[in-house]
PDB file of N, CA and C in Angstrom:
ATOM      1  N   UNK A   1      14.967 -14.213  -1.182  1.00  0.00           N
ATOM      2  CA  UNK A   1      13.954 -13.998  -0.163  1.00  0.00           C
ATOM      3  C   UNK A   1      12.632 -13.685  -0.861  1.00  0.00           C
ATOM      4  N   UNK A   2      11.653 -14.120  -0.338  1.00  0.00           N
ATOM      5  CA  UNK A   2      10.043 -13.698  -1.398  1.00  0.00           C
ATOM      6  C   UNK A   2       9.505 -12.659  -1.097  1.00  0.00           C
ATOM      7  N   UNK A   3       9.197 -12.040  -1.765  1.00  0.00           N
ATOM      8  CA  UNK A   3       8.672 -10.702  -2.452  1.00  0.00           C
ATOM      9  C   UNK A   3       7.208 -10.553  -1.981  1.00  0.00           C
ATOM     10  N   UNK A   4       7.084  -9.711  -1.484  1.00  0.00           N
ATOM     11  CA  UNK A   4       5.156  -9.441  -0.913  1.00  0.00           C
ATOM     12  C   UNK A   4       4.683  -7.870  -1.419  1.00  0.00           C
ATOM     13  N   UNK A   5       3.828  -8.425  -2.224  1.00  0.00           N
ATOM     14  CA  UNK A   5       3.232  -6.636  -2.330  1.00  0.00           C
ATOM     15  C   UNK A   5       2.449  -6.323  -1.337  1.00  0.00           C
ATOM     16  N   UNK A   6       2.048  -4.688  -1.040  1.00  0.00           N
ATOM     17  CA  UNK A   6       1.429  -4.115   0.052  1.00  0.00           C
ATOM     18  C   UNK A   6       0.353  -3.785  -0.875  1.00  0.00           C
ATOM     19  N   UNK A   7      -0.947  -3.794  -1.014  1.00  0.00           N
ATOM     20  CA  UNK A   7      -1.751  -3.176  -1.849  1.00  0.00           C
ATOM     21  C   UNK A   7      -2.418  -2.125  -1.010  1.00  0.00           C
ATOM     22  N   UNK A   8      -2.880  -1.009  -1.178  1.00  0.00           N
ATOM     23  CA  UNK A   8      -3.237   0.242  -0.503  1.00  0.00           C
ATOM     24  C   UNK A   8      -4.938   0.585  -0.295  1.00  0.00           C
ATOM     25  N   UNK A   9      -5.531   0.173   0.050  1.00  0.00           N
ATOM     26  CA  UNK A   9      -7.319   0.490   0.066  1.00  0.00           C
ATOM     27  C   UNK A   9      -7.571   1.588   1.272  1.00  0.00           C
ATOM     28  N   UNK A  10      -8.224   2.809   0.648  1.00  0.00           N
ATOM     29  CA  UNK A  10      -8.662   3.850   1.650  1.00  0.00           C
ATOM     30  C   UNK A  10      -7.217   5.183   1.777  1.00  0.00           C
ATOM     31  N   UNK A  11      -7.290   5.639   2.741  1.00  0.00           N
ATOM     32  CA  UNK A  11      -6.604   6.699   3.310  1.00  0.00           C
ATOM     33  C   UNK A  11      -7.044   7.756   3.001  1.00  0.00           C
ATOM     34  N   UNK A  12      -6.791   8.585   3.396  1.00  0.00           N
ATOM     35  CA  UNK A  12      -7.086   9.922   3.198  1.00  0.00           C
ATOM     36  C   UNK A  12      -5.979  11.429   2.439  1.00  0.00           C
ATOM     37  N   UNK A  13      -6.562  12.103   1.847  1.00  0.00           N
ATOM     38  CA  UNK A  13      -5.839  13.245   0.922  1.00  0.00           C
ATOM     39  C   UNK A  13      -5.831  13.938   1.728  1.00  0.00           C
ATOM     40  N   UNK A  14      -4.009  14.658   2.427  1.00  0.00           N
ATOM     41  CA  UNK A  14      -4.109  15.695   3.225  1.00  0.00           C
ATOM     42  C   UNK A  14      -5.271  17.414   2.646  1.00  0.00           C
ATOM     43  N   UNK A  15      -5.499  17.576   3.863  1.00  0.00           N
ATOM     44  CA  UNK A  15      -6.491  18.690   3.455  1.00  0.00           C
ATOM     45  C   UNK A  15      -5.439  20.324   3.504  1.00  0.00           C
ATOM     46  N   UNK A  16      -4.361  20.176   4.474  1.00  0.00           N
ATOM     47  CA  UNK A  16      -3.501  21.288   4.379  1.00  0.00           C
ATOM     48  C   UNK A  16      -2.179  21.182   4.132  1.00  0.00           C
ATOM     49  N   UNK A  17      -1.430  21.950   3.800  1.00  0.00           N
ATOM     50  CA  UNK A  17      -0.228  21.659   3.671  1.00  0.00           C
ATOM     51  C   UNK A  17       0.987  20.870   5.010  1.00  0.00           C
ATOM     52  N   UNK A  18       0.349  21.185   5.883  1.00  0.00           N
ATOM     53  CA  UNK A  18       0.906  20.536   7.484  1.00  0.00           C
ATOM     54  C   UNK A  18       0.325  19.166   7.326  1.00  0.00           C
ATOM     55  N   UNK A  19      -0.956  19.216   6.844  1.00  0.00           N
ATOM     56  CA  UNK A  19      -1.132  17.651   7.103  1.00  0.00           C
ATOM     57  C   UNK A  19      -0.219  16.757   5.886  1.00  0.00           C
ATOM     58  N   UNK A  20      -0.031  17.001   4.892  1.00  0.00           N
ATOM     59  CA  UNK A  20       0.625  16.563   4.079  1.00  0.00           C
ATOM     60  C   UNK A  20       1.911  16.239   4.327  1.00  0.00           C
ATOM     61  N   UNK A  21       2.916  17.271   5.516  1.00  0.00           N
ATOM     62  CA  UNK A  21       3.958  16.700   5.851  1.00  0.00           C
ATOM     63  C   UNK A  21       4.292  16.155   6.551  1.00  0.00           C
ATOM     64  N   UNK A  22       2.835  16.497   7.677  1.00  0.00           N
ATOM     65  CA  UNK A  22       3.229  15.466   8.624  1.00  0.00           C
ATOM     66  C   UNK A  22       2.998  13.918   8.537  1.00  0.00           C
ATOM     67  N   UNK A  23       1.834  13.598   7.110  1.00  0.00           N
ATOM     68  CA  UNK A  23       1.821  12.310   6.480  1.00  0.00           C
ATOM     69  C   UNK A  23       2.584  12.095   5.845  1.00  0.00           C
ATOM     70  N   UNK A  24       3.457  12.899   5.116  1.00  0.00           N
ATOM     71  CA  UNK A  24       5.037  12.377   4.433  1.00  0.00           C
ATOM     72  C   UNK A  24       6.021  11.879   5.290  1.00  0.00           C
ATOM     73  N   UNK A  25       5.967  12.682   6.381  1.00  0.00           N
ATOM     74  CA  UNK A  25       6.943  12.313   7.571  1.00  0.00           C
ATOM     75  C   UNK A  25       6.321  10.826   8.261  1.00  0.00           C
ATOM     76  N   UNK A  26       5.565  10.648   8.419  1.00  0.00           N
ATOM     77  CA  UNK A  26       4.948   9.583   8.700  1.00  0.00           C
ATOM     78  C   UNK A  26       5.226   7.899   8.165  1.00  0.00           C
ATOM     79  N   UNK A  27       5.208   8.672   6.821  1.00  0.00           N
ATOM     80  CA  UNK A  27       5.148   7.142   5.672  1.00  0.00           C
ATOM     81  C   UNK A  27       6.944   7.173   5.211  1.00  0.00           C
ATOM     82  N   UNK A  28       7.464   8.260   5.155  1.00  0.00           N
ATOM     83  CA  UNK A  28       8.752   8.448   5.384  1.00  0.00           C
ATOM     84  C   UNK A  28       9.565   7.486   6.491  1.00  0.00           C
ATOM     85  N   UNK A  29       8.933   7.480   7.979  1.00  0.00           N
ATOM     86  CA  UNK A  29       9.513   7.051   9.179  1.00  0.00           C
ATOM     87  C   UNK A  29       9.078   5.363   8.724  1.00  0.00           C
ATOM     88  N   UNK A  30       7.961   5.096   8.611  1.00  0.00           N
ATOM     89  CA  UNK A  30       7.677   3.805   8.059  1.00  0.00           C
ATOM     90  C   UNK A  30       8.705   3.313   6.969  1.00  0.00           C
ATOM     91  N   UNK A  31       8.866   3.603   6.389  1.00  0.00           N
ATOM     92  CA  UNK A  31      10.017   2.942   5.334  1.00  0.00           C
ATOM     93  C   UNK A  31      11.573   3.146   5.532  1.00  0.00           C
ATOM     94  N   UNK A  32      11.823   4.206   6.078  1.00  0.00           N
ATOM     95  CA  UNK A  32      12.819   3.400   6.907  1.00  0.00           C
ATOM     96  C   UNK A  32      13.152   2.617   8.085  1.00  0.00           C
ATOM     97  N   UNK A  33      11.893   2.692   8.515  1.00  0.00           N
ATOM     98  CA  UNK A  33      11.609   1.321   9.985  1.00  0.00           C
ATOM     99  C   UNK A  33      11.902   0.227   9.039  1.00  0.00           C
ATOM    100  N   UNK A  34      11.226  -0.217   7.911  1.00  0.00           N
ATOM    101  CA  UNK A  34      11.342  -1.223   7.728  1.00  0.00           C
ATOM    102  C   UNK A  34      12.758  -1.703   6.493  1.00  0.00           C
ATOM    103  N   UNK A  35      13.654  -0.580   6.779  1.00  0.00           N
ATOM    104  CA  UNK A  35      14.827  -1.210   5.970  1.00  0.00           C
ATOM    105  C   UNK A  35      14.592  -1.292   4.268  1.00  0.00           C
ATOM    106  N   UNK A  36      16.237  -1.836   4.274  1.00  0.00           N
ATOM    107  CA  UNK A  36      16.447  -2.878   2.904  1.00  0.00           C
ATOM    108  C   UNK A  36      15.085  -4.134   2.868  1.00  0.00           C
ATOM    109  N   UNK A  37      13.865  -4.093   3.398  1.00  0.00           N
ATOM    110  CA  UNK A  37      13.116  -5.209   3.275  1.00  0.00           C
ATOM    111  C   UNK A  37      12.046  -4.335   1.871  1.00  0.00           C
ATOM    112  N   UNK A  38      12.359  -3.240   1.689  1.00  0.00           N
ATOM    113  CA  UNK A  38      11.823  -2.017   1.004  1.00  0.00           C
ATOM    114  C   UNK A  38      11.992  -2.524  -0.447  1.00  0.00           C
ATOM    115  N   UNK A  39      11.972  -3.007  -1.074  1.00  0.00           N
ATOM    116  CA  UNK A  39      12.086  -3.708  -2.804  1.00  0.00           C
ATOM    117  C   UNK A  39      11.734  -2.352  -3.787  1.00  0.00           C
ATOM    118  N   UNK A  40      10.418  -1.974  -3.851  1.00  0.00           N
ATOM    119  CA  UNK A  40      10.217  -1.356  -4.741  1.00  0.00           C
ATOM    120  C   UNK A  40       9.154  -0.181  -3.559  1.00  0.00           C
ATOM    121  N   UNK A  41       9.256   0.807  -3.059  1.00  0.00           N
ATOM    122  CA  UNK A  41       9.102   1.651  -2.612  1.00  0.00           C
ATOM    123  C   UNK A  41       7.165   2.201  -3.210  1.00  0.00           C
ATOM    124  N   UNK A  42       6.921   2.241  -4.245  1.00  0.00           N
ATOM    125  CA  UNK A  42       5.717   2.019  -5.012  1.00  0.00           C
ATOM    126  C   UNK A  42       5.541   3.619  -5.188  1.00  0.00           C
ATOM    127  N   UNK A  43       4.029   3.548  -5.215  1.00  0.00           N
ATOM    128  CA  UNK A  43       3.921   5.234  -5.501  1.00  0.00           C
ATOM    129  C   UNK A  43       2.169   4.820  -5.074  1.00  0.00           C
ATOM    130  N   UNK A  44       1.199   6.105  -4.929  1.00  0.00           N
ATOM    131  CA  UNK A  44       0.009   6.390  -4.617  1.00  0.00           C
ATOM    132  C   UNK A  44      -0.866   6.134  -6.230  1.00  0.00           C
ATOM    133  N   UNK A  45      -1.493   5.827  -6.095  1.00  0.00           N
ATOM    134  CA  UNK A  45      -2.749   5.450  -7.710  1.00  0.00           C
ATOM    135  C   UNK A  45      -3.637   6.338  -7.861  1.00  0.00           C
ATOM    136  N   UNK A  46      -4.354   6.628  -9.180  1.00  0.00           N
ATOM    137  CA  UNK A  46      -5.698   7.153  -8.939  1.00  0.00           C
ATOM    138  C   UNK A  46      -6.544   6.043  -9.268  1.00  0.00           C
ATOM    139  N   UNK A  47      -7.922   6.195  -9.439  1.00  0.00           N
ATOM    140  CA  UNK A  47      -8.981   5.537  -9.438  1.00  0.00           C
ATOM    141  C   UNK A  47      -8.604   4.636 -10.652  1.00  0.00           C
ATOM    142  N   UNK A  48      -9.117   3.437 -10.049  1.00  0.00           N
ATOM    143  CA  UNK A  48      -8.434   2.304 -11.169  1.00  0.00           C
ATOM    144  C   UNK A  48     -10.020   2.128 -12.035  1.00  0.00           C
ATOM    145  N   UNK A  49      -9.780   1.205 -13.115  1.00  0.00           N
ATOM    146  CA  UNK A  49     -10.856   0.860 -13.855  1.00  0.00           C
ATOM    147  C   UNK A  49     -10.560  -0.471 -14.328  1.00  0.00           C
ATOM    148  N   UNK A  50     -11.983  -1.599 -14.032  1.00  0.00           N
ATOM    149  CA  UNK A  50     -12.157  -2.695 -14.666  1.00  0.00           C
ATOM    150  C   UNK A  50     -12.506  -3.111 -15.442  1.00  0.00           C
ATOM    151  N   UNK A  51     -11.423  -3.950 -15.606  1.00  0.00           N
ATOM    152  CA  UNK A  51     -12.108  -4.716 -17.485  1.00  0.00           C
ATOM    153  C   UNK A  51     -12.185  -6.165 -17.363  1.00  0.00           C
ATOM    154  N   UNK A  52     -13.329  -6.311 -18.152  1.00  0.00           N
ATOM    155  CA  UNK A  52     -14.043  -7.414 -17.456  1.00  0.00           C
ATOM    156  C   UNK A  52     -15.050  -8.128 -19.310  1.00  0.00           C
ATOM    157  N   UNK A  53     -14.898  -9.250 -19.611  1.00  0.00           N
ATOM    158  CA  UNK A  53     -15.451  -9.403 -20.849  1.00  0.00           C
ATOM    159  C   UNK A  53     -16.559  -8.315 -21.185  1.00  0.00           C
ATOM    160  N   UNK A  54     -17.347  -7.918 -20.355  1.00  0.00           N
ATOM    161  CA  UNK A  54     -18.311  -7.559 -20.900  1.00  0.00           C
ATOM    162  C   UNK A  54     -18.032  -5.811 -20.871  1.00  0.00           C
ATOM    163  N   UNK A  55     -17.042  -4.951 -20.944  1.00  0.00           N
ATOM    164  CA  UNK A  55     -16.292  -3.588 -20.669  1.00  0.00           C
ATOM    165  C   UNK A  55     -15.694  -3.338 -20.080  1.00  0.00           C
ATOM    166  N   UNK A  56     -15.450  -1.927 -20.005  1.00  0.00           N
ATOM    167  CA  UNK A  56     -14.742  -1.446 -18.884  1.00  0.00           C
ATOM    168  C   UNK A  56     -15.418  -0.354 -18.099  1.00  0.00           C
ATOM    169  N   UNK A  57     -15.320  -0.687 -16.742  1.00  0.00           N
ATOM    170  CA  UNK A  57     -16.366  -0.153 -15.493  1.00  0.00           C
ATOM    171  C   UNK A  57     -15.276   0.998 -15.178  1.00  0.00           C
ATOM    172  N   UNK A  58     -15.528   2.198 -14.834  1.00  0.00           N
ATOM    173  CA  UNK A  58     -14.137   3.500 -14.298  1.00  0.00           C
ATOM    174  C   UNK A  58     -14.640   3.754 -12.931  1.00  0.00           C
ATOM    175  N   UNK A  59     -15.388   2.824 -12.308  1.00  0.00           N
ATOM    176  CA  UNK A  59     -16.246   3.467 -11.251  1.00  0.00           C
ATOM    177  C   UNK A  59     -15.220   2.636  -9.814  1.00  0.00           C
ATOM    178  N   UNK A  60     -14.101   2.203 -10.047  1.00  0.00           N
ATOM    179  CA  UNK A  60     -12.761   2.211  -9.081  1.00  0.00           C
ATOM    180  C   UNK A  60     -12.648   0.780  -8.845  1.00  0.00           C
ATOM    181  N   UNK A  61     -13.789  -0.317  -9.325  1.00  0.00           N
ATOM    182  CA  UNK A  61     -13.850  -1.470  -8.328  1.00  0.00           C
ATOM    183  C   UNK A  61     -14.564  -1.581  -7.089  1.00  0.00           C
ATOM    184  N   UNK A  62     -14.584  -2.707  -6.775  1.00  0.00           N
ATOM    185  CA  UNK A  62     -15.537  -3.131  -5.292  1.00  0.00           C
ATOM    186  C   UNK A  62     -14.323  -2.849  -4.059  1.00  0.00           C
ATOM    187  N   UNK A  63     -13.297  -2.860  -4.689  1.00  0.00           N
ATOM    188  CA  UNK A  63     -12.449  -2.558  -3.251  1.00  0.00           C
ATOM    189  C   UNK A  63     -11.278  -1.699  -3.563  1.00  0.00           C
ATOM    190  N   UNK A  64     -11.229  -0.813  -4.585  1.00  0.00           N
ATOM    191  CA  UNK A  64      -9.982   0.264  -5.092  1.00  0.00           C
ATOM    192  C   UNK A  64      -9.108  -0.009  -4.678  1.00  0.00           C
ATOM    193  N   UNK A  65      -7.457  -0.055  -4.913  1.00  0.00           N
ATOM    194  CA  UNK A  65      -6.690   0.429  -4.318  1.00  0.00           C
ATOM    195  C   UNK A  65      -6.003   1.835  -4.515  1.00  0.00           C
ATOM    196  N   UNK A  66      -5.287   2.326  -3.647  1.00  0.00           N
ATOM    197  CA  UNK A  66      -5.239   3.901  -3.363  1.00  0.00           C
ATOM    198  C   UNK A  66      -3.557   3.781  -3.543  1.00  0.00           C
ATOM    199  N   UNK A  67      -2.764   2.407  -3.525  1.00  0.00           N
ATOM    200  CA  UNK A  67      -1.135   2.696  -3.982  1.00  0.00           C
ATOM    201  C   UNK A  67      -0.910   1.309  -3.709  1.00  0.00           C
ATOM    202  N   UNK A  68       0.683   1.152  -3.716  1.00  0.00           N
ATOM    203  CA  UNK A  68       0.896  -0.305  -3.631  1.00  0.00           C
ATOM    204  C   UNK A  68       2.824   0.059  -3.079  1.00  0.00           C
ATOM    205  N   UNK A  69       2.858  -0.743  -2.522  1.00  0.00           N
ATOM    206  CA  UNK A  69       4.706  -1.412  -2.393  1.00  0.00           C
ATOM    207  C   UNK A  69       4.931  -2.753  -2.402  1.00  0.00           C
ATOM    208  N   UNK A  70       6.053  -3.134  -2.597  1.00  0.00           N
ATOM    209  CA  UNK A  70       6.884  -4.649  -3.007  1.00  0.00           C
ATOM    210  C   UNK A  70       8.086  -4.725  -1.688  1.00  0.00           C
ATOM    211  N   UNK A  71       7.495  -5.301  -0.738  1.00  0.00           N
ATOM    212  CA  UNK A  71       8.527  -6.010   0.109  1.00  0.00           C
ATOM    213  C   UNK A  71       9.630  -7.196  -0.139  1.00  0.00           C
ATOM    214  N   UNK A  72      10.230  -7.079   1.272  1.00  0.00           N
ATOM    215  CA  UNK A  72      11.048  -8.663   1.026  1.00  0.00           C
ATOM    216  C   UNK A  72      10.536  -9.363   2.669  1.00  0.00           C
ATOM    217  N   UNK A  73      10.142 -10.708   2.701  1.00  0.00           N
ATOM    218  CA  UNK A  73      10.263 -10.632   4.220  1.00  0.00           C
ATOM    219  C   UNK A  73      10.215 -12.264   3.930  1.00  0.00           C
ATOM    220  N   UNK A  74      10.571 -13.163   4.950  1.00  0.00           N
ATOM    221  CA  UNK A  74      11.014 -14.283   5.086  1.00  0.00           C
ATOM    222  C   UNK A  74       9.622 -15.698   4.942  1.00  0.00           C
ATOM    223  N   UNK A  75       8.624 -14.962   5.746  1.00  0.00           N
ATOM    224  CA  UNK A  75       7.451 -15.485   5.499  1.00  0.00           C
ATOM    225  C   UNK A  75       6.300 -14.226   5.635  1.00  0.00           C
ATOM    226  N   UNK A  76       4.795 -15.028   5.028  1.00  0.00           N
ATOM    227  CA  UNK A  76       3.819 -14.096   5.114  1.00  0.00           C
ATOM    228  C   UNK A  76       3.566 -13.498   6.631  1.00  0.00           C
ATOM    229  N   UNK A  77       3.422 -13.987   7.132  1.00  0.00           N
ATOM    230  CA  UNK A  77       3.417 -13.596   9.172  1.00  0.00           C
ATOM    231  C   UNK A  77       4.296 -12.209   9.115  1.00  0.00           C
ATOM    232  N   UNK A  78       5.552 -12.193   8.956  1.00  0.00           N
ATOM    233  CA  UNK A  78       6.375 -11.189   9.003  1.00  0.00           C
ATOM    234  C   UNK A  78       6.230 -10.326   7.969  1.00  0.00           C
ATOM    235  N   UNK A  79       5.458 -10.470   6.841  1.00  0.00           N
ATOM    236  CA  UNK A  79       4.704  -9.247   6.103  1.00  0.00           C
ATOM    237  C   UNK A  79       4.170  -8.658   6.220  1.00  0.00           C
ATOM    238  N   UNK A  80       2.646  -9.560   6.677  1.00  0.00           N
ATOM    239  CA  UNK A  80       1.847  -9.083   7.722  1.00  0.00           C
ATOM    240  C   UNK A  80       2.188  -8.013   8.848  1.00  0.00           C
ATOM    241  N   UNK A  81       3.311  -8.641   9.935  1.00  0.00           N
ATOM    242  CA  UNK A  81       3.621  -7.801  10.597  1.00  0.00           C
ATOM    243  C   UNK A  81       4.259  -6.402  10.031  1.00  0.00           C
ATOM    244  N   UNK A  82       4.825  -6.123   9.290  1.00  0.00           N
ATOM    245  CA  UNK A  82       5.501  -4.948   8.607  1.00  0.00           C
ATOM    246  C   UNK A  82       4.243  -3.866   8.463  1.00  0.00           C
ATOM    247  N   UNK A  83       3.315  -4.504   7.551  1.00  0.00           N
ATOM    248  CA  UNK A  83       2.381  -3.992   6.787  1.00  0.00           C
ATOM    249  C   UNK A  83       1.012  -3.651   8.252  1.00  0.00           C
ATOM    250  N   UNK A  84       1.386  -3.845   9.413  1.00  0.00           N
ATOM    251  CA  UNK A  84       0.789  -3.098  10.598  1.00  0.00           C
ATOM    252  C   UNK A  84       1.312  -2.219  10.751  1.00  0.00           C
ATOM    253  N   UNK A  85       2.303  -1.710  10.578  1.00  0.00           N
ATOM    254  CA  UNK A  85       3.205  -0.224  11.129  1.00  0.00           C
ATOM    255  C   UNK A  85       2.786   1.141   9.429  1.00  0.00           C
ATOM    256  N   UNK A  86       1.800   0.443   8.871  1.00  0.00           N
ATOM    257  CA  UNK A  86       1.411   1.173   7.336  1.00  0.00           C
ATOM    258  C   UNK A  86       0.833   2.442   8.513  1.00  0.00           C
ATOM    259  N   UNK A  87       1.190   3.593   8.134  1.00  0.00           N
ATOM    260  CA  UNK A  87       0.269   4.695   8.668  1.00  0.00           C
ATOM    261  C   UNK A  87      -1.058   4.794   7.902  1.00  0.00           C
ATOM    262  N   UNK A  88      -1.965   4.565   7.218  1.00  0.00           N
ATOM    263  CA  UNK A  88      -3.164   4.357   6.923  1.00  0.00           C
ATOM    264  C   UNK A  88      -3.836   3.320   8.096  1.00  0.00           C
ATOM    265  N   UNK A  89      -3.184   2.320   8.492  1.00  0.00           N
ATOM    266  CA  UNK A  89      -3.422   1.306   9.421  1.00  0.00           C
ATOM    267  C   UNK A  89      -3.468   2.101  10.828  1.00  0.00           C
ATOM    268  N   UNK A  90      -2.502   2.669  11.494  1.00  0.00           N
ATOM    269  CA  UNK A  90      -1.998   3.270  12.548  1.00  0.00           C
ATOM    270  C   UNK A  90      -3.226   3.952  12.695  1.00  0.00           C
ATOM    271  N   UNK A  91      -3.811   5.084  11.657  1.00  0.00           N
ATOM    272  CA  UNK A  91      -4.722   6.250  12.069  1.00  0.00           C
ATOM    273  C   UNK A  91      -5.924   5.364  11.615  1.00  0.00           C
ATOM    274  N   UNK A  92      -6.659   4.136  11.295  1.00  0.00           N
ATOM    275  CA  UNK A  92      -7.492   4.069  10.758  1.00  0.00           C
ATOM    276  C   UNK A  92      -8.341   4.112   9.610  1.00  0.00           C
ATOM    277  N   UNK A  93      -7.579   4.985   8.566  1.00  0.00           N
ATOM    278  CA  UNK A  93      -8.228   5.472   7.500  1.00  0.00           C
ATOM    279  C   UNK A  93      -8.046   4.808   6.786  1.00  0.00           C
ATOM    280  N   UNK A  94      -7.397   3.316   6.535  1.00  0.00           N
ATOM    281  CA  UNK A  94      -7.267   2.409   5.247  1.00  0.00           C
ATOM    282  C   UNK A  94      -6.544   1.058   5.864  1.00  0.00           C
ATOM    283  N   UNK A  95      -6.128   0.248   4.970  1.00  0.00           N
ATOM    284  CA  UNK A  95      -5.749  -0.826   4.993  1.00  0.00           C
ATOM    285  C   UNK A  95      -4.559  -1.346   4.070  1.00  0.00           C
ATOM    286  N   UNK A  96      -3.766  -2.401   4.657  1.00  0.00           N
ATOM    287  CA  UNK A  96      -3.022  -3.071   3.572  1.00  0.00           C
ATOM    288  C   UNK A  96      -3.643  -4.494   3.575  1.00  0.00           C
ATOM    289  N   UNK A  97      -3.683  -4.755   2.106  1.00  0.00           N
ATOM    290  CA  UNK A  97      -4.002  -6.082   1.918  1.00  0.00           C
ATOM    291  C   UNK A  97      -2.395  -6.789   1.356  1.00  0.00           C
ATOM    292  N   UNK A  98      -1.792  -7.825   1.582  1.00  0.00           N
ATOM    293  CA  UNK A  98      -0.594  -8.359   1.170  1.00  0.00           C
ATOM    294  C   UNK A  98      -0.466  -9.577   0.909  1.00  0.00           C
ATOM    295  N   UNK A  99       0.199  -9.691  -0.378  1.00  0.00           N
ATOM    296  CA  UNK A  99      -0.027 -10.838  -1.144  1.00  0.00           C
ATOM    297  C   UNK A  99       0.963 -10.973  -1.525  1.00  0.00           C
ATOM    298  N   UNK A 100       1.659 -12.702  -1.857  1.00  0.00           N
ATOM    299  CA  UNK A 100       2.775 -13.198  -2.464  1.00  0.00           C
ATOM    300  C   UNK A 100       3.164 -12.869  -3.811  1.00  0.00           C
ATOM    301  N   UNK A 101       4.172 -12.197  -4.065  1.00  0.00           N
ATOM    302  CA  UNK A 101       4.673 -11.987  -5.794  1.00  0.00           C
ATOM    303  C   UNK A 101       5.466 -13.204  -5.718  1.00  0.00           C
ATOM    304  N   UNK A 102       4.335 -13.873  -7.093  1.00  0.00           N
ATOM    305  CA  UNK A 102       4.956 -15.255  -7.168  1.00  0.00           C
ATOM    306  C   UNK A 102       5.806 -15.386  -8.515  1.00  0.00           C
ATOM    307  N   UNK A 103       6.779 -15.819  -8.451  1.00  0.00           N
ATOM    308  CA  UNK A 103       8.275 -15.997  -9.459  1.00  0.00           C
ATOM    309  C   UNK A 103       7.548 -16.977 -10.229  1.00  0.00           C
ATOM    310  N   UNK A 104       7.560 -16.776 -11.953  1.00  0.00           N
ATOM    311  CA  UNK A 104       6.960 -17.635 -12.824  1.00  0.00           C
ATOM    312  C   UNK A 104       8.369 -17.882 -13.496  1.00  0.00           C
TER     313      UNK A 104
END
Protein backbone atom coordinates (compact mmCIF):
# COMPACT_ATOMS: atom_id res chain seq x y z
CA UNK A 1 0.00 0.00 0.00
CA UNK A 2 1.80 3.65 -0.60
CA UNK A 3 3.18 5.47 2.00
CA UNK A 4 2.23 9.36 2.47
CA UNK A 5 4.04 11.62 4.76
CA UNK A 6 2.07 14.26 6.85
CA UNK A 7 4.45 17.25 7.03
CA UNK A 8 3.50 19.63 10.05
CA UNK A 9 3.54 23.70 9.39
CA UNK A 10 2.33 25.97 12.39
CA UNK A 11 0.53 24.86 15.65
CA UNK A 12 0.86 26.01 18.68
CA UNK A 13 3.10 25.19 22.17
CA UNK A 14 0.69 24.40 24.97
CA UNK A 15 0.95 27.38 27.37
CA UNK A 16 -0.27 25.20 30.58
CA UNK A 17 -0.02 22.02 31.66
CA UNK A 18 -4.01 21.26 30.88
CA UNK A 19 -3.48 22.54 27.60
CA UNK A 20 -0.79 20.15 26.89
CA UNK A 21 -3.02 17.23 27.79
CA UNK A 22 -5.71 18.09 26.47
CA UNK A 23 -3.54 18.43 23.05
CA UNK A 24 -1.98 15.04 23.79
CA UNK A 25 -5.36 13.66 24.21
CA UNK A 26 -6.32 15.16 21.12
CA UNK A 27 -3.48 13.98 18.74
CA UNK A 28 -3.65 10.74 20.81
CA UNK A 29 -7.57 10.28 19.67
CA UNK A 30 -6.36 11.17 16.08
CA UNK A 31 -4.05 8.32 15.72
CA UNK A 32 -5.98 5.95 16.82
CA UNK A 33 -8.95 7.13 14.57
CA UNK A 34 -6.80 6.49 11.99
CA UNK A 35 -5.57 2.87 12.75
CA UNK A 36 -2.85 0.48 11.44
CA UNK A 37 -2.85 3.24 8.43
CA UNK A 38 -0.27 4.84 11.22
CA UNK A 39 3.38 3.64 9.57
CA UNK A 40 5.68 5.67 11.42
CA UNK A 41 3.88 7.72 14.14
CA UNK A 42 6.75 10.70 13.70
CA UNK A 43 7.65 13.06 16.43
CA UNK A 44 7.40 17.22 16.70
CA UNK A 45 10.80 19.20 15.12
CA UNK A 46 12.53 22.23 16.11
CA UNK A 47 13.41 24.97 13.79
CA UNK A 48 14.89 23.48 10.74
CA UNK A 49 17.82 25.09 8.75
CA UNK A 50 18.64 25.45 4.98
CA UNK A 51 21.32 24.54 2.98
CA UNK A 52 21.44 25.82 -0.08
CA UNK A 53 24.90 26.23 -2.39
CA UNK A 54 25.45 29.38 -1.23
CA UNK A 55 25.12 28.34 3.10
CA UNK A 56 23.24 27.58 5.56
CA UNK A 57 20.18 29.94 6.51
CA UNK A 58 18.86 28.77 10.58
CA UNK A 59 16.15 31.25 10.13
CA UNK A 60 13.44 27.94 9.71
CA UNK A 61 12.68 28.31 5.89
CA UNK A 62 9.84 30.03 3.95
CA UNK A 63 7.40 27.49 5.22
CA UNK A 64 9.01 25.44 8.50
CA UNK A 65 7.77 22.42 9.40
CA UNK A 66 6.79 21.92 13.12
CA UNK A 67 6.75 17.61 12.85
CA UNK A 68 5.97 15.05 10.39
CA UNK A 69 4.14 11.32 10.17
CA UNK A 70 4.28 8.42 7.49
CA UNK A 71 0.90 7.01 6.58
CA UNK A 72 -0.50 4.14 4.57
CA UNK A 73 -3.64 4.95 2.53
CA UNK A 74 -4.78 3.57 -0.85
CA UNK A 75 -4.73 6.80 -2.81
CA UNK A 76 -3.76 10.55 -2.27
CA UNK A 77 -7.69 11.66 -1.81
CA UNK A 78 -7.83 9.30 1.19
CA UNK A 79 -4.63 10.90 2.67
CA UNK A 80 -5.81 13.94 2.22
CA UNK A 81 -8.85 12.94 3.91
CA UNK A 82 -7.01 11.45 7.07
CA UNK A 83 -4.72 14.39 7.28
CA UNK A 84 -8.22 16.69 7.86
CA UNK A 85 -8.95 15.07 11.21
CA UNK A 86 -4.87 16.53 12.11
CA UNK A 87 -5.85 18.60 15.31
CA UNK A 88 -3.65 21.57 14.19
CA UNK A 89 -6.23 21.54 11.20
CA UNK A 90 -9.43 21.06 13.48
CA UNK A 91 -8.42 24.27 15.77
CA UNK A 92 -6.83 26.26 13.01
CA UNK A 93 -3.44 26.79 14.16
CA UNK A 94 -1.50 24.85 11.35
CA UNK A 95 -1.62 22.65 8.53
CA UNK A 96 -0.72 19.31 6.93
CA UNK A 97 0.91 19.35 3.75
CA UNK A 98 1.05 15.46 2.28
CA UNK A 99 3.13 14.02 -0.05
CA UNK A 100 3.92 10.61 -1.75
CA UNK A 101 7.00 8.54 -0.19
CA UNK A 102 8.16 7.35 -3.34
CA UNK A 103 9.91 3.64 -3.36
CA UNK A 104 13.34 4.04 -5.30
Amino acid sequence: MPEYMFAYHGGTIPETQEEGERAMAAWGKWFEDMGKAVVNGGHPVGQSMTVTASGVAGNGGANPISGFTIVQADTPEEACEMAKGCPMVADGSGSVEVAPVIEM
